[in-house]
Protein backbone atom coordinates (compact mmCIF):
# COMPACT_ATOMS: atom_id res chain seq x y z
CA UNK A 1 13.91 -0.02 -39.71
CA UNK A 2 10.52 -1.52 -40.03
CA UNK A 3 11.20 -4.86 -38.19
CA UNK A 4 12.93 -2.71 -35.49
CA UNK A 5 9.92 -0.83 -34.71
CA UNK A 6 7.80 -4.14 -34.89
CA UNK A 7 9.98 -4.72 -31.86
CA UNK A 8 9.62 -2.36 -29.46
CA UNK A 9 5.75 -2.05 -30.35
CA UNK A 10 5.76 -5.70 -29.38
CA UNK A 11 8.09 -4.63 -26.15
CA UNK A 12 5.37 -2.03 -25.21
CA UNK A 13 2.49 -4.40 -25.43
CA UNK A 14 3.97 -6.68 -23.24
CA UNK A 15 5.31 -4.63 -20.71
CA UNK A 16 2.27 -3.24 -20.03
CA UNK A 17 1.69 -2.74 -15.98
CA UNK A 18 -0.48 -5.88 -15.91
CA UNK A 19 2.27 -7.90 -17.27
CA UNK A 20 4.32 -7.10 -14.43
CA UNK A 21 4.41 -10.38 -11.93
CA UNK A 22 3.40 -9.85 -8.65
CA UNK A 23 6.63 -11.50 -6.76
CA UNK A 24 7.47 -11.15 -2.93
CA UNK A 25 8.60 -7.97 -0.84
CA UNK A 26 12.21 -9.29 -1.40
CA UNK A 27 11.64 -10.17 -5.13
CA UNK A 28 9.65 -7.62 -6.77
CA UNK A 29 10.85 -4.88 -9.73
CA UNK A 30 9.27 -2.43 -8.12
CA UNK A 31 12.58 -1.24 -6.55
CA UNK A 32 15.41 1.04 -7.78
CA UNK A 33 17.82 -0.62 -10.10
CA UNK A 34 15.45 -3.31 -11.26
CA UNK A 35 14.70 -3.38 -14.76
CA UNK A 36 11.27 -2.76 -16.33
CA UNK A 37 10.73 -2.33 -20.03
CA UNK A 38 13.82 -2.00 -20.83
CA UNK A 39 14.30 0.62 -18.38
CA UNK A 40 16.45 1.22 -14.84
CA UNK A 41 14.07 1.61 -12.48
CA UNK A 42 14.91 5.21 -11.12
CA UNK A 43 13.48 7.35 -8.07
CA UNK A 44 10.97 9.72 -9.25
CA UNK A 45 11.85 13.32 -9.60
CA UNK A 46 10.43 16.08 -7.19
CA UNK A 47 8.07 17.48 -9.48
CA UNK A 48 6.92 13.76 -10.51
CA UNK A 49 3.12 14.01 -12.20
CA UNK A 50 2.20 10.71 -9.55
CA UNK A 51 1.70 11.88 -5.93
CA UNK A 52 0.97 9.08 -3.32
CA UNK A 53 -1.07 10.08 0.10
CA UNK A 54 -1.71 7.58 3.09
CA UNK A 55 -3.98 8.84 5.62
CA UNK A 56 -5.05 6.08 7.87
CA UNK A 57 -5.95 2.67 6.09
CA UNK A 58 -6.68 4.77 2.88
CA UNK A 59 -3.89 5.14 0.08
CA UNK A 60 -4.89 8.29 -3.01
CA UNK A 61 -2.65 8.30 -5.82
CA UNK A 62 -3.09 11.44 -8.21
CA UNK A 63 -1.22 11.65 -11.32
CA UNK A 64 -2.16 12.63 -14.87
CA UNK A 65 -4.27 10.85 -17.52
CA UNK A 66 -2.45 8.43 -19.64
CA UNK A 67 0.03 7.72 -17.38
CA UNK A 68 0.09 3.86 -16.51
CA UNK A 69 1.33 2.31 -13.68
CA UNK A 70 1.44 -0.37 -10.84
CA UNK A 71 1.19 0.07 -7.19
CA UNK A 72 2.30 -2.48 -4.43
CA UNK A 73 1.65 -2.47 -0.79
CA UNK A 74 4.83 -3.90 1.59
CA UNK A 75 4.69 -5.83 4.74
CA UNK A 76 3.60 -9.46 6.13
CA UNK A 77 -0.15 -9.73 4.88
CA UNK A 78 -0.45 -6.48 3.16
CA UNK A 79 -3.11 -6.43 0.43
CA UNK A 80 -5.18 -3.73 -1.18
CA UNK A 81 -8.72 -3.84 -1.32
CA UNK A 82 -11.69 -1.83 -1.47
CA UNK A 83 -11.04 0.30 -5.39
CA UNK A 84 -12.70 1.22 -8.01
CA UNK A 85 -12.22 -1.90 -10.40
CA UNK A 86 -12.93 0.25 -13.50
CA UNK A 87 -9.79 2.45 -12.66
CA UNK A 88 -7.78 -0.28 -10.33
CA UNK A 89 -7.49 -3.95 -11.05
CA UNK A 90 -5.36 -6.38 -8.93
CA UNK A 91 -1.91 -8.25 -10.58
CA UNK A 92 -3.20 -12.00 -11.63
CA UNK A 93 -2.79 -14.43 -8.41
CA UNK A 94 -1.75 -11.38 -6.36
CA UNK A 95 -3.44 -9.99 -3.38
CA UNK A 96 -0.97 -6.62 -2.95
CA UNK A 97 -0.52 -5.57 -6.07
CA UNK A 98 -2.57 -3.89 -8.41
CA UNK A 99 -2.45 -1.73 -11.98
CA UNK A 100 -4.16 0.93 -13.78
CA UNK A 101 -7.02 -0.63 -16.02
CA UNK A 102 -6.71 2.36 -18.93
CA UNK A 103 -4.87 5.14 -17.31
CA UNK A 104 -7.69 7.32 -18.24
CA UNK A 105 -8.20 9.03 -14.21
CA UNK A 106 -6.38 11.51 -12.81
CA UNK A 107 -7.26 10.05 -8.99
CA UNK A 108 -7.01 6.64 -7.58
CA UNK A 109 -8.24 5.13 -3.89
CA UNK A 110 -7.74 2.09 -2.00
CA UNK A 111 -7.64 0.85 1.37
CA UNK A 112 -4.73 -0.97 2.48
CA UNK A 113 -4.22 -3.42 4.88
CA UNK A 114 -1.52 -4.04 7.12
CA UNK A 115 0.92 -2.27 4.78
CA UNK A 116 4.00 -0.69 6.23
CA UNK A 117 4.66 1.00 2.68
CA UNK A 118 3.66 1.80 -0.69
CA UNK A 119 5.05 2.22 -3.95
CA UNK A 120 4.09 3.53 -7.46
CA UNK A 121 6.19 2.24 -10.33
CA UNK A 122 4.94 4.38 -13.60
CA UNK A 123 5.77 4.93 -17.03
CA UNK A 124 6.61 7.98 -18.82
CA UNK A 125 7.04 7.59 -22.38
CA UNK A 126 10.12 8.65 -24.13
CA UNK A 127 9.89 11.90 -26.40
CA UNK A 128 11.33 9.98 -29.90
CA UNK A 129 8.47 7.97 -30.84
CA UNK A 130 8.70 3.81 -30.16
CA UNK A 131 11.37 5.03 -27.51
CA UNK A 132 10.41 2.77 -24.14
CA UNK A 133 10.58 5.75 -22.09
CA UNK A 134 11.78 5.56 -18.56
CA UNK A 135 10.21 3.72 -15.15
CA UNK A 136 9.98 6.02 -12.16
CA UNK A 137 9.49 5.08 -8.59
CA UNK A 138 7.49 6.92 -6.10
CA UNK A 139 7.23 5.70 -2.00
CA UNK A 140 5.60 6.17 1.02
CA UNK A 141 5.55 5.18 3.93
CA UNK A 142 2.32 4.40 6.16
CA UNK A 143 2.82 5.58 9.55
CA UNK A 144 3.04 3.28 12.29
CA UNK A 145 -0.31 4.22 13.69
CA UNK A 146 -2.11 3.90 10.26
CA UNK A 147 -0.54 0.80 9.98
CA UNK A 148 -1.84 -0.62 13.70
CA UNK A 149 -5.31 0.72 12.91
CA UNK A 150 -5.34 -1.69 9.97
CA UNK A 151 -3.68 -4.65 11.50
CA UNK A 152 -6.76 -4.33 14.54
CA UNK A 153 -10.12 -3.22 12.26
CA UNK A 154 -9.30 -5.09 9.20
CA UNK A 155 -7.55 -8.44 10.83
CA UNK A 156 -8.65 -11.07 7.89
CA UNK A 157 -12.14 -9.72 7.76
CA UNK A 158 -14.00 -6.28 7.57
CA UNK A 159 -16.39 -4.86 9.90
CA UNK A 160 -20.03 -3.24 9.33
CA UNK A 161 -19.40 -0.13 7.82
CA UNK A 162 -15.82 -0.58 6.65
CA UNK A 163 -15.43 0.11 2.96
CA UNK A 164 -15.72 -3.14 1.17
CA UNK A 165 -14.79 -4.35 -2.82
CA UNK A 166 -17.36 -5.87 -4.48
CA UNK A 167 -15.12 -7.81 -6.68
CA UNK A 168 -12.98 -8.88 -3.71
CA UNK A 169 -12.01 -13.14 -3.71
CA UNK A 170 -9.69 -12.65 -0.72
CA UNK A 171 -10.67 -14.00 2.50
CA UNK A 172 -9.45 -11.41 4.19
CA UNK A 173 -11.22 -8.71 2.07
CA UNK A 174 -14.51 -10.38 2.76
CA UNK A 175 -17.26 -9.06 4.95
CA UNK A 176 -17.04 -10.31 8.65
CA UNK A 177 -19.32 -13.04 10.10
CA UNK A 178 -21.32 -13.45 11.83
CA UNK A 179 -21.95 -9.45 11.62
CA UNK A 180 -22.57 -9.30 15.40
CA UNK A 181 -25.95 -8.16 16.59
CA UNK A 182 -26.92 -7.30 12.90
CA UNK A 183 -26.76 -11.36 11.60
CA UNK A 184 -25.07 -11.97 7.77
CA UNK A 185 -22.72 -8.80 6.47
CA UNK A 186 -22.83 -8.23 2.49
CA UNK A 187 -20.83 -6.00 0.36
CA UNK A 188 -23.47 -3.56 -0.51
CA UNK A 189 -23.81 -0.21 -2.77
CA UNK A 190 -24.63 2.42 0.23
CA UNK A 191 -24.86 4.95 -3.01
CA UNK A 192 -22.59 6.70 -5.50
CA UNK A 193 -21.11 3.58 -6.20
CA UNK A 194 -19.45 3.61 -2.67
CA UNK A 195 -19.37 0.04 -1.28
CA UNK A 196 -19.69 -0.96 2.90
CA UNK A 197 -20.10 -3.92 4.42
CA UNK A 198 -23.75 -3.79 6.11
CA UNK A 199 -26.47 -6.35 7.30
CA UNK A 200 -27.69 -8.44 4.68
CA UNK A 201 -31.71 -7.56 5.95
CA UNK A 202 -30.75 -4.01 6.37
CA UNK A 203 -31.37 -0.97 4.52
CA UNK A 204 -28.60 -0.42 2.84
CA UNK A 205 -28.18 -3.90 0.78
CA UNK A 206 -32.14 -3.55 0.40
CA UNK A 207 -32.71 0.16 -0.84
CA UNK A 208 -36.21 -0.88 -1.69
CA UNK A 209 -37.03 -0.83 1.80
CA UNK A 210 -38.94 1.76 3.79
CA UNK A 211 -36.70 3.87 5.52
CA UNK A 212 -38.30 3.62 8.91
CA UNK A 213 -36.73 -0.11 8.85
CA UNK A 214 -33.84 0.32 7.45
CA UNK A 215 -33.17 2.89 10.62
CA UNK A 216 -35.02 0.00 12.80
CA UNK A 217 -32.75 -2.03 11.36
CA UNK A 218 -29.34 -0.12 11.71
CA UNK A 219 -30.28 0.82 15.24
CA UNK A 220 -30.78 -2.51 16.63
């Protein structure tokens, strides 16, 4: 018995979302049928605890606390960008793919960009303890005017303004330059940890500043 459930806590730890390769559109598990820790993936039920919500370039996942799981953005060029990296993290070497850090929030955010869909793959553990539990899928699609809007204001850069990762390596998640009339764009905290791109002199990535130039500054 004991080397048995040795196994399947070694299983678990290794089948943990952040273990789960990134792969193409074509390739991926994250489809029905495919097999994740040692489960079929299935569609999720209608009264699934994971909701997914596109409304423009922005993609909200609720769920429930403790409840792990991956999300991946389809379509040529699709990547995710602009989360909370304490909550979100993206899959190794993988620019549209991402997993929960801790599971711990019951509300996730990201932008996506050029996406035509989006799916959640998540866990929910089996009631026998050790059991692997079962892999549910939950999709979405982005509407085709959501999906234009990205492919025109977030085409391999983003604009003053646009919500912006900190953390971000991709080229097309960084900050657009030249920023127009406003010179160098940075990733900057605008406050409550909310993150825009904005003019390196301005305001904004210089809080220190007096305000009557940081409005001299956004209004030039």
């Amino acid at each position: 018995m004991l080397p048995h459930v040795l196994l399947t806590l070694l299983v678990g730890a290794y089948s943990h979302a952040s273990f789960l390769e990134c792969g193409t559109d074509a390739s991926t598990r994250l489809r029905v049928g495919q097999t994740i820790m040692q489960s079929t993936v299935e569609d999720a039920p209608t009264d699934s605890p994971v909701k997914v919500e596109v409304q423009d370039s922005t993609v909200r996942i609720s769920s429930q606390p403790g409840i792990a799981f991956a999300v991946k953005v389809f379509g040529e060029n699709a990547t995710i960008s602009s989360f909370d990296s304490a909550s979100l993290r993206l899959t190794r070497n993988c620019a549209n793919q991402a997993y929960t850090v801790n599971a711990k929030s019951a509300s996730y955010s990201f932008t996506h960009n050029k996406a035509e869909s989006i799916v959640v793959g998540y866990h929910k553990p089996g009631f026998i303890p050790f059991a692997p539990g079962k892999v549910y899928l939950v999709s979405a699609k982005v509407p085709a005017a959501s999906h234009a809007a990205s492919v025109d204001s977030q085409d391999w850069c983003i604009a003053e303004f646009e919500a912006c990762d900190p953390d971000a390596w991709q080229p097309w998640a960084q900050c657009c330059q030249p920023g127009g009339p406003v010179g160098t764009l940075k990733c900057c905290n605008a406050g409550d940890d909310e993150w825009v791109c904005a003019s390196g002199s301005g305001g904004i990535c210089n809080p220190g500043q007096a305000n009557g130039a940081a409005v001299a500054d956004m209004m030039v």
